[in-house]
PDB file of N, CA and C in Angstrom:
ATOM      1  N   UNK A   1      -1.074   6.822  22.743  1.00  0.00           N
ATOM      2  CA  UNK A   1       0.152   7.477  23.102  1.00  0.00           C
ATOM      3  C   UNK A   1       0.724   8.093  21.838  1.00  0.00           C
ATOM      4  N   UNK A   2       0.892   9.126  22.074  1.00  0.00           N
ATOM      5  CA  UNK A   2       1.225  10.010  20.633  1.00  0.00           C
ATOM      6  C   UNK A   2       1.658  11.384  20.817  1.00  0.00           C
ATOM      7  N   UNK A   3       2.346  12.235  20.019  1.00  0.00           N
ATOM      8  CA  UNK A   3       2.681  13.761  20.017  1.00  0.00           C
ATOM      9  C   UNK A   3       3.096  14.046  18.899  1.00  0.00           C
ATOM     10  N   UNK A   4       2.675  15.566  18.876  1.00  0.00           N
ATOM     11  CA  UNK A   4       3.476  16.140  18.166  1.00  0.00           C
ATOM     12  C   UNK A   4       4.237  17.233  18.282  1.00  0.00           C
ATOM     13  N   UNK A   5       5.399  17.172  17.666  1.00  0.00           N
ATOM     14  CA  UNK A   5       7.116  18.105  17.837  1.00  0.00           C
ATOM     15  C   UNK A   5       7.788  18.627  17.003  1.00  0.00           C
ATOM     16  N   UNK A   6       7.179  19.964  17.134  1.00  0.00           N
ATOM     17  CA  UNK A   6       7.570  21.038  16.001  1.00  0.00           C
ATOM     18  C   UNK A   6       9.267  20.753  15.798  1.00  0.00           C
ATOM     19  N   UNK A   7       9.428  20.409  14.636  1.00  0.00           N
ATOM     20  CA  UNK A   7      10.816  21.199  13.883  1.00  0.00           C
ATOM     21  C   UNK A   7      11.494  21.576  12.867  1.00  0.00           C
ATOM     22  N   UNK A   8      12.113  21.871  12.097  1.00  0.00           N
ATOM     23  CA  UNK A   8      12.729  23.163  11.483  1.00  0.00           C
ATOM     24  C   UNK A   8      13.477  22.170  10.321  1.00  0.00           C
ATOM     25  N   UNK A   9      12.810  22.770   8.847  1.00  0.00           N
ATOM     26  CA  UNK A   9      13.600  21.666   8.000  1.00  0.00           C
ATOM     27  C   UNK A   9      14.864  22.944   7.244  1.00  0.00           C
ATOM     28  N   UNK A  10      15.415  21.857   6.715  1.00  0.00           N
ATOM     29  CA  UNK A  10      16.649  22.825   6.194  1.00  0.00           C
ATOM     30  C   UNK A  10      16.391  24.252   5.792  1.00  0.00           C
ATOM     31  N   UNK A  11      15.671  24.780   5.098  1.00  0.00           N
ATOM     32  CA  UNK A  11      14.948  25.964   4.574  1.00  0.00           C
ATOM     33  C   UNK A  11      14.426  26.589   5.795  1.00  0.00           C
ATOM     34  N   UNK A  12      14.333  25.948   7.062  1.00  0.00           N
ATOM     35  CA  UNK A  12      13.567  27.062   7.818  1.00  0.00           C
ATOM     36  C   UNK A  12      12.368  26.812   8.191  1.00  0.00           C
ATOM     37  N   UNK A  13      11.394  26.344   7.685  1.00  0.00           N
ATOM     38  CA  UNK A  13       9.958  26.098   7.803  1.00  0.00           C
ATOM     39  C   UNK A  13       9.901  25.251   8.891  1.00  0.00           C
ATOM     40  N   UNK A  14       9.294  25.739   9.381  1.00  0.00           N
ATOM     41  CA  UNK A  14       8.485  24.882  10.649  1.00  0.00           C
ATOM     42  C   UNK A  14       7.762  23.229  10.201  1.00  0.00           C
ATOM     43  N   UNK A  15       8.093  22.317  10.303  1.00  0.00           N
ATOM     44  CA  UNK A  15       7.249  20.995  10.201  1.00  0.00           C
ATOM     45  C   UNK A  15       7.149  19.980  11.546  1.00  0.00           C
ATOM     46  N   UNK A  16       5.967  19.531  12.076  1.00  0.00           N
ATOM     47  CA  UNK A  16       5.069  18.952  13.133  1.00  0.00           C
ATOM     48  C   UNK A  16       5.694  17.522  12.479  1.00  0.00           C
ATOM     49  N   UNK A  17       6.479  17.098  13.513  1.00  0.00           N
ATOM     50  CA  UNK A  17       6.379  15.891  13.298  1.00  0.00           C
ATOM     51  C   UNK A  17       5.565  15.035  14.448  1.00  0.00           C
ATOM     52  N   UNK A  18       4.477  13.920  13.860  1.00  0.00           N
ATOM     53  CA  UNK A  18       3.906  13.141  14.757  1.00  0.00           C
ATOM     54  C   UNK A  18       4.273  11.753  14.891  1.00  0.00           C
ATOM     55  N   UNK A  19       3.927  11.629  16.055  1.00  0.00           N
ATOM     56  CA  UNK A  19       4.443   9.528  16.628  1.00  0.00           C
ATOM     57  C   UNK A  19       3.305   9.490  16.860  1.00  0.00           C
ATOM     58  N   UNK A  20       2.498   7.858  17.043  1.00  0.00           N
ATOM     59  CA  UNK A  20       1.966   7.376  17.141  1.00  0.00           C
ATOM     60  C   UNK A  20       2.195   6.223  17.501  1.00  0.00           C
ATOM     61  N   UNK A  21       1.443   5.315  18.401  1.00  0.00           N
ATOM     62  CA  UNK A  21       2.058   3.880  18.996  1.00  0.00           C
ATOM     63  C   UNK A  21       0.436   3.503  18.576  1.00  0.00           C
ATOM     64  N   UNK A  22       1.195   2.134  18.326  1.00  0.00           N
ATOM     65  CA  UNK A  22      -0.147   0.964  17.871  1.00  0.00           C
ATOM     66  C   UNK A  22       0.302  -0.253  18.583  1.00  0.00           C
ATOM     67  N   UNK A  23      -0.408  -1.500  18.585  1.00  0.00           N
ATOM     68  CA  UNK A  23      -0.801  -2.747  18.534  1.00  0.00           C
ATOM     69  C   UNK A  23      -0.761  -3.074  17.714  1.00  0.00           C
ATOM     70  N   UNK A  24      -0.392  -4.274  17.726  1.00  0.00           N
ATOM     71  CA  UNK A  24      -0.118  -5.164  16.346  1.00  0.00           C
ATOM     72  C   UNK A  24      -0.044  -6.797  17.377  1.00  0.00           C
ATOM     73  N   UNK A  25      -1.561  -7.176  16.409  1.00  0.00           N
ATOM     74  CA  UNK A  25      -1.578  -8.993  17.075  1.00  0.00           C
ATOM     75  C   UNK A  25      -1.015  -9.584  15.834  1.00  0.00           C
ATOM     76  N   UNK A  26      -0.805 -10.780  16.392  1.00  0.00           N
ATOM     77  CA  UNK A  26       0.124 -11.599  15.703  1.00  0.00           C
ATOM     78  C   UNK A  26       1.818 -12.096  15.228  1.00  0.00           C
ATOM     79  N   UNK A  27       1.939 -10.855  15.332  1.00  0.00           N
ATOM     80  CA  UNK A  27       3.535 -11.023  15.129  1.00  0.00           C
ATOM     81  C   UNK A  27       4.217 -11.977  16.018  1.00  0.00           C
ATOM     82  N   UNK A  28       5.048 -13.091  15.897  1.00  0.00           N
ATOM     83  CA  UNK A  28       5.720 -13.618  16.208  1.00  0.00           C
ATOM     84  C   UNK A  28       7.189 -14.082  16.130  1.00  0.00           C
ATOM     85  N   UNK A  29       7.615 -13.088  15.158  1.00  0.00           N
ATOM     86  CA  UNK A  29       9.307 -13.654  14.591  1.00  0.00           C
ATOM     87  C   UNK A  29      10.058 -12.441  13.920  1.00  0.00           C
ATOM     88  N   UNK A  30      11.523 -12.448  14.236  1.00  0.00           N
ATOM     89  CA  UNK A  30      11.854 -10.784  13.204  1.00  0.00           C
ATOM     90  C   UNK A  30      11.493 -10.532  11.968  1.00  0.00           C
ATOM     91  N   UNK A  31      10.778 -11.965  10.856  1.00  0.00           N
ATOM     92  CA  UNK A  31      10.099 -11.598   9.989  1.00  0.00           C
ATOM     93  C   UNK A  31       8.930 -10.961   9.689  1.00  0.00           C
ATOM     94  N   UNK A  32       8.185 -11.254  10.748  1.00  0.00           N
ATOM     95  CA  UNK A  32       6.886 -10.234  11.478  1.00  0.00           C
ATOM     96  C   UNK A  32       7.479  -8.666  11.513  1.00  0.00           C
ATOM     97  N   UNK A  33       8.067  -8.193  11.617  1.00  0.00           N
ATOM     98  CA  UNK A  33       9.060  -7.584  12.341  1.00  0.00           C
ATOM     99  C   UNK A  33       9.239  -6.540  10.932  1.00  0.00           C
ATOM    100  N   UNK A  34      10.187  -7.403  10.145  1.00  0.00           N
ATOM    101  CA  UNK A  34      10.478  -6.633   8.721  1.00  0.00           C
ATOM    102  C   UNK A  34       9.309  -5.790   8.230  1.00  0.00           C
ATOM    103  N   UNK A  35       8.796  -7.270   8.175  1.00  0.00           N
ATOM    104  CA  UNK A  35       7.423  -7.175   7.133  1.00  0.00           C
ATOM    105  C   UNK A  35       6.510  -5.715   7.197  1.00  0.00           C
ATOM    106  N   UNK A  36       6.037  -5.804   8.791  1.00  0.00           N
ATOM    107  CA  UNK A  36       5.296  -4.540   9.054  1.00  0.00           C
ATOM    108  C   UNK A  36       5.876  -3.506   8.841  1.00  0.00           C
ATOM    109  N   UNK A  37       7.230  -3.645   9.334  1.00  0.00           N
ATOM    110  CA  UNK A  37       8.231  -2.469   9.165  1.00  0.00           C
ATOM    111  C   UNK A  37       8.025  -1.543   7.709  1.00  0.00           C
ATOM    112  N   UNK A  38       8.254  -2.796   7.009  1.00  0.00           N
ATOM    113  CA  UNK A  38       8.178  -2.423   5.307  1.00  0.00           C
ATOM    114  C   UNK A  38       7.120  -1.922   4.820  1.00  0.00           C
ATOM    115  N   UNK A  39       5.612  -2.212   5.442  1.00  0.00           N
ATOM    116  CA  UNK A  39       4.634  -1.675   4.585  1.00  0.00           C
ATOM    117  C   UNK A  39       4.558  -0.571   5.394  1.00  0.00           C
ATOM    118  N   UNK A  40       4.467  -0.476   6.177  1.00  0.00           N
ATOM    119  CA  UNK A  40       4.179   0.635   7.274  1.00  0.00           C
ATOM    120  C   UNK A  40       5.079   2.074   7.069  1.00  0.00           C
ATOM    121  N   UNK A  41       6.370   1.624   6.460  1.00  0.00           N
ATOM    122  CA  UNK A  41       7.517   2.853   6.372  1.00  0.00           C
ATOM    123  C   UNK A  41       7.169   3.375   4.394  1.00  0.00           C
ATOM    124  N   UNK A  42       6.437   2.593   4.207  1.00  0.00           N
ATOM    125  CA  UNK A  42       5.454   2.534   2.677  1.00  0.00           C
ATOM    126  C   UNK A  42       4.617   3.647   2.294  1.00  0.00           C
ATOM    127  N   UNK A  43       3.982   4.108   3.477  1.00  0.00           N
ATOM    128  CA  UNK A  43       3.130   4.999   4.054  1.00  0.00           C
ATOM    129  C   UNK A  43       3.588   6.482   3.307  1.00  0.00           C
ATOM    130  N   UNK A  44       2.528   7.323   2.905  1.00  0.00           N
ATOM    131  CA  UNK A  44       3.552   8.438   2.439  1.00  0.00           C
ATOM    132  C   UNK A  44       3.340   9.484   3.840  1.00  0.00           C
ATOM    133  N   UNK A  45       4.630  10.315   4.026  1.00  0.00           N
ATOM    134  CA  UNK A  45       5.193  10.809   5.117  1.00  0.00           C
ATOM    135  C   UNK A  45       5.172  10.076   6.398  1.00  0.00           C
ATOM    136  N   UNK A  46       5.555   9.025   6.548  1.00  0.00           N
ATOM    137  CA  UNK A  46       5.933   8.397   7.672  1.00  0.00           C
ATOM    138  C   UNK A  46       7.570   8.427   7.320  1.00  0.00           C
ATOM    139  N   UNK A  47       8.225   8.531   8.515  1.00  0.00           N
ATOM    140  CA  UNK A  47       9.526   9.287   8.251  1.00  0.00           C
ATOM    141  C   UNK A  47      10.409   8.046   9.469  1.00  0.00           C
ATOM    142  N   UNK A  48       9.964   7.417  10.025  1.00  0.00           N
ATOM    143  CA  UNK A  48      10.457   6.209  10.548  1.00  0.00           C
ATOM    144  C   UNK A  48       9.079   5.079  11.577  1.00  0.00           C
ATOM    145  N   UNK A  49       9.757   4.182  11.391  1.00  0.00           N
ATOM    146  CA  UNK A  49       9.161   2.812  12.326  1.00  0.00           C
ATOM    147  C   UNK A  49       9.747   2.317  13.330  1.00  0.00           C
ATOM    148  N   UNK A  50       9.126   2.406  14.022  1.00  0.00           N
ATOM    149  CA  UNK A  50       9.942   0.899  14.996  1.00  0.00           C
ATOM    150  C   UNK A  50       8.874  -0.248  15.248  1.00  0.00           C
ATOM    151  N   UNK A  51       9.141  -1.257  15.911  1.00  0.00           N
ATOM    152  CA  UNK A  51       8.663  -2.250  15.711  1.00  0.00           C
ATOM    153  C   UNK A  51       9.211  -3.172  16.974  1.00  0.00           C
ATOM    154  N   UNK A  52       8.767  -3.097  18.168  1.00  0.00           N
ATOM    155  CA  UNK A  52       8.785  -4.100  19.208  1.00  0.00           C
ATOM    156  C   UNK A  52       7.966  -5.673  19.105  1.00  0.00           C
ATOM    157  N   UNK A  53       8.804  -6.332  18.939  1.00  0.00           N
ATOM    158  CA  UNK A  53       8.555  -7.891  19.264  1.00  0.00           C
ATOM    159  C   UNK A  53       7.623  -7.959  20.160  1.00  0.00           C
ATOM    160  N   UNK A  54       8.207  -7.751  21.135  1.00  0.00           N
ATOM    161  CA  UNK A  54       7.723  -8.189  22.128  1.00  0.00           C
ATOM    162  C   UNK A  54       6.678  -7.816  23.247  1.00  0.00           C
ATOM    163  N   UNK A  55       6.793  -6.333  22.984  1.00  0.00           N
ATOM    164  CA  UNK A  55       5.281  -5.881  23.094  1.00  0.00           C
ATOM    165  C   UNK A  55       4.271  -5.720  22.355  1.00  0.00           C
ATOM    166  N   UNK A  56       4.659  -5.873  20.875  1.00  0.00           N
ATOM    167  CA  UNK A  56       3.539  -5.954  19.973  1.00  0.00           C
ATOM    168  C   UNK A  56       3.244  -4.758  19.422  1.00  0.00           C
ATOM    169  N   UNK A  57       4.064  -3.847  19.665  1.00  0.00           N
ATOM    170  CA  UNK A  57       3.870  -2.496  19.407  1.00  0.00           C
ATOM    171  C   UNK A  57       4.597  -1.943  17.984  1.00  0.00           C
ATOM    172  N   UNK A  58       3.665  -1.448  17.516  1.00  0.00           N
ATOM    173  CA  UNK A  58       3.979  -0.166  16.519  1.00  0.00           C
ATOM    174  C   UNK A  58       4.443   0.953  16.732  1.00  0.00           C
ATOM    175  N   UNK A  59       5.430   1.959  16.355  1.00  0.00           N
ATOM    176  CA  UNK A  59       5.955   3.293  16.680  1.00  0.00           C
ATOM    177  C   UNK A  59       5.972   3.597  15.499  1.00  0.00           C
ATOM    178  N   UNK A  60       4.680   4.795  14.923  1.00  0.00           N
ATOM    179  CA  UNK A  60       5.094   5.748  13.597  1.00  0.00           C
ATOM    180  C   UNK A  60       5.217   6.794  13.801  1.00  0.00           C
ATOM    181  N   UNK A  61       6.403   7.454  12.735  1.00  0.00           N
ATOM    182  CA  UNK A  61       6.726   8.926  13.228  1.00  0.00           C
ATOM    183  C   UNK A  61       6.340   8.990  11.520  1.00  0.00           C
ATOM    184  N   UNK A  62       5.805  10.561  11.761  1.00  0.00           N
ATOM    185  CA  UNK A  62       5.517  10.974  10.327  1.00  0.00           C
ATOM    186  C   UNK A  62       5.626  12.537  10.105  1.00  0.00           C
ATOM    187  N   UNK A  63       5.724  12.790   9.228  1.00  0.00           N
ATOM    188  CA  UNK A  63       6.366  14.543   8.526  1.00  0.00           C
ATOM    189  C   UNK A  63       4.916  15.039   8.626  1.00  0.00           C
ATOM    190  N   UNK A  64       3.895  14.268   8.692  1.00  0.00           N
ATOM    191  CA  UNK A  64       2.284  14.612   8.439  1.00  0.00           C
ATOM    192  C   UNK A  64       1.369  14.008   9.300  1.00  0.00           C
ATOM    193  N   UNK A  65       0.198  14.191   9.707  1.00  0.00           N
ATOM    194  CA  UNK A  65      -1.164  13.178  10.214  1.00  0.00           C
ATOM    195  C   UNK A  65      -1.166  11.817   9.423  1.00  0.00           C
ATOM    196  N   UNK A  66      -0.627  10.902   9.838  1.00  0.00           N
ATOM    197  CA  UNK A  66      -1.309   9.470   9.407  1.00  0.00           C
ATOM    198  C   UNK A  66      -2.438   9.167   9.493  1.00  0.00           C
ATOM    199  N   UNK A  67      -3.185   9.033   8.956  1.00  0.00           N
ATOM    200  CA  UNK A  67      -4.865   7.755   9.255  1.00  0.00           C
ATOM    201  C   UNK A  67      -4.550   6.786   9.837  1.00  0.00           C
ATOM    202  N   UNK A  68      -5.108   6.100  10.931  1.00  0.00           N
ATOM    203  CA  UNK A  68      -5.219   4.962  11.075  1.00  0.00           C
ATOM    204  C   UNK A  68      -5.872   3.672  10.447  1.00  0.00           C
ATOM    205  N   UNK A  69      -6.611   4.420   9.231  1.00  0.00           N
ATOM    206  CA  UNK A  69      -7.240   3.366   8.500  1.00  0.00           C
ATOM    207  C   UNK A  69      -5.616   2.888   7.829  1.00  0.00           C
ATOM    208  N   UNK A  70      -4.935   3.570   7.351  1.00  0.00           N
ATOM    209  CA  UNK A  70      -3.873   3.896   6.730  1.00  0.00           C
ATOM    210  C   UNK A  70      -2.889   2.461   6.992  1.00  0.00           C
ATOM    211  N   UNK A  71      -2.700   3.002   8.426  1.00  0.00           N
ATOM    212  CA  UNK A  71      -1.750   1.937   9.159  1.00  0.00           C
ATOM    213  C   UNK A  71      -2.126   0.682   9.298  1.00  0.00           C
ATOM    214  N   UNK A  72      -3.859   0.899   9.500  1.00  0.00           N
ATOM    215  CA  UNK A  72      -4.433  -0.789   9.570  1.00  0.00           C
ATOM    216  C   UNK A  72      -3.914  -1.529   8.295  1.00  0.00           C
ATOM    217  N   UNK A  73      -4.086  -0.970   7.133  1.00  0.00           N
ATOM    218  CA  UNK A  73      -4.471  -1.641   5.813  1.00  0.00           C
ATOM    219  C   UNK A  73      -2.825  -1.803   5.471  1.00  0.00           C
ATOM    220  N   UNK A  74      -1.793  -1.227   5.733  1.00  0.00           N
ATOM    221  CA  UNK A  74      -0.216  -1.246   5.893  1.00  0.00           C
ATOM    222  C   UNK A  74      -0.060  -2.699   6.654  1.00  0.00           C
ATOM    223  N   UNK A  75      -0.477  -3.056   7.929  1.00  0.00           N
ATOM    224  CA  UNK A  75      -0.477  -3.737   9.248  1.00  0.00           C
ATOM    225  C   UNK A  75      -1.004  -5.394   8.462  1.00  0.00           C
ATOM    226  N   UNK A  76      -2.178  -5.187   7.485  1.00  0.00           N
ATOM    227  CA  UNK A  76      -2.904  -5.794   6.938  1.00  0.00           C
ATOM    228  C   UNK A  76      -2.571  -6.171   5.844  1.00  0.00           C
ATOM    229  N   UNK A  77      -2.040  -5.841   4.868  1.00  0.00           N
ATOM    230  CA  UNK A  77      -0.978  -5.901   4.021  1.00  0.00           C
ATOM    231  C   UNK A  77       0.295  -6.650   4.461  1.00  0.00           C
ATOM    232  N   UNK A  78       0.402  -6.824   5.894  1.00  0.00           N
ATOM    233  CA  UNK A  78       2.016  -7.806   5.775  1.00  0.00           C
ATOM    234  C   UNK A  78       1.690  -9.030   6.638  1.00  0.00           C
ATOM    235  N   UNK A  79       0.193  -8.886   6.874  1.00  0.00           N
ATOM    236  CA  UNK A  79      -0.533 -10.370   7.131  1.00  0.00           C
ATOM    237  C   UNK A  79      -0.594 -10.377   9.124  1.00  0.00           C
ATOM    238  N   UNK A  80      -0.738  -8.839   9.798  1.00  0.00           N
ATOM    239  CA  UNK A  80      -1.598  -8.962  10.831  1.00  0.00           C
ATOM    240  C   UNK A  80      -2.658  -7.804  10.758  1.00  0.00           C
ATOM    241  N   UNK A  81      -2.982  -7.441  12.275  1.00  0.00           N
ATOM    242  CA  UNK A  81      -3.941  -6.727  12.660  1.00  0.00           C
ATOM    243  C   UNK A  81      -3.702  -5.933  13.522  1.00  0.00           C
ATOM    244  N   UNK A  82      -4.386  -4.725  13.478  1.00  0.00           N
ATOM    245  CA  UNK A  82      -4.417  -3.866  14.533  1.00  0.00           C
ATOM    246  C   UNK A  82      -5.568  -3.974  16.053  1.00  0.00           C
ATOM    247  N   UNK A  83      -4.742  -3.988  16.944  1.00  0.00           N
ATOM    248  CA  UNK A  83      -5.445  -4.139  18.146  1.00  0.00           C
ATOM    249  C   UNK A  83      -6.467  -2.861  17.952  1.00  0.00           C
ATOM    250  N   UNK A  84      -7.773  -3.632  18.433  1.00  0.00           N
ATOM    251  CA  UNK A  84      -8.589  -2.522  18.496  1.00  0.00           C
ATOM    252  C   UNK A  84      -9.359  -2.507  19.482  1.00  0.00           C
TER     253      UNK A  84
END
């Protein structure tokens, strides 16, 4: 689940911003929560996170194409995994 949505930075220029939804096993607590938040918003041009508990879900929005190797090793870095 993902898109991308052209829009218009101060100057005028056209920039694609993309979302992306992930999986994320393990998380169990709003420290789960931070954590991913933090490496994940770490990312260069990721421009926000969200972070559902309770579905386990990842939401990245970014100024650019993320990798998903990217996000794994972010995901992996705050001590889970990406559903695969």
């Amino acid at each position: 689940m993902g898109g991308d949505v052209p829009s218009l930075t101060s100057n005028g220029k056209e920039i694609v911003m993309a979302t992306q939804t992930y999986t994320v096993t393990g998380m169990t607590c709003s420290h789960c929560v931070n954590s991913v938040s933090a490496e994940v918003g770490a990312i260069p041009g990721v421009t926000d996170v969200q972070v559902d508990l309770a579905s386990g879900t990842v939401t990245v929005t970014s100024d650019r194409p993320v990798e998903e190797t990217a996000v794994a090793a972010a995901v992996d870095e705050a001590g889970y995994e990406l559903a695969r």
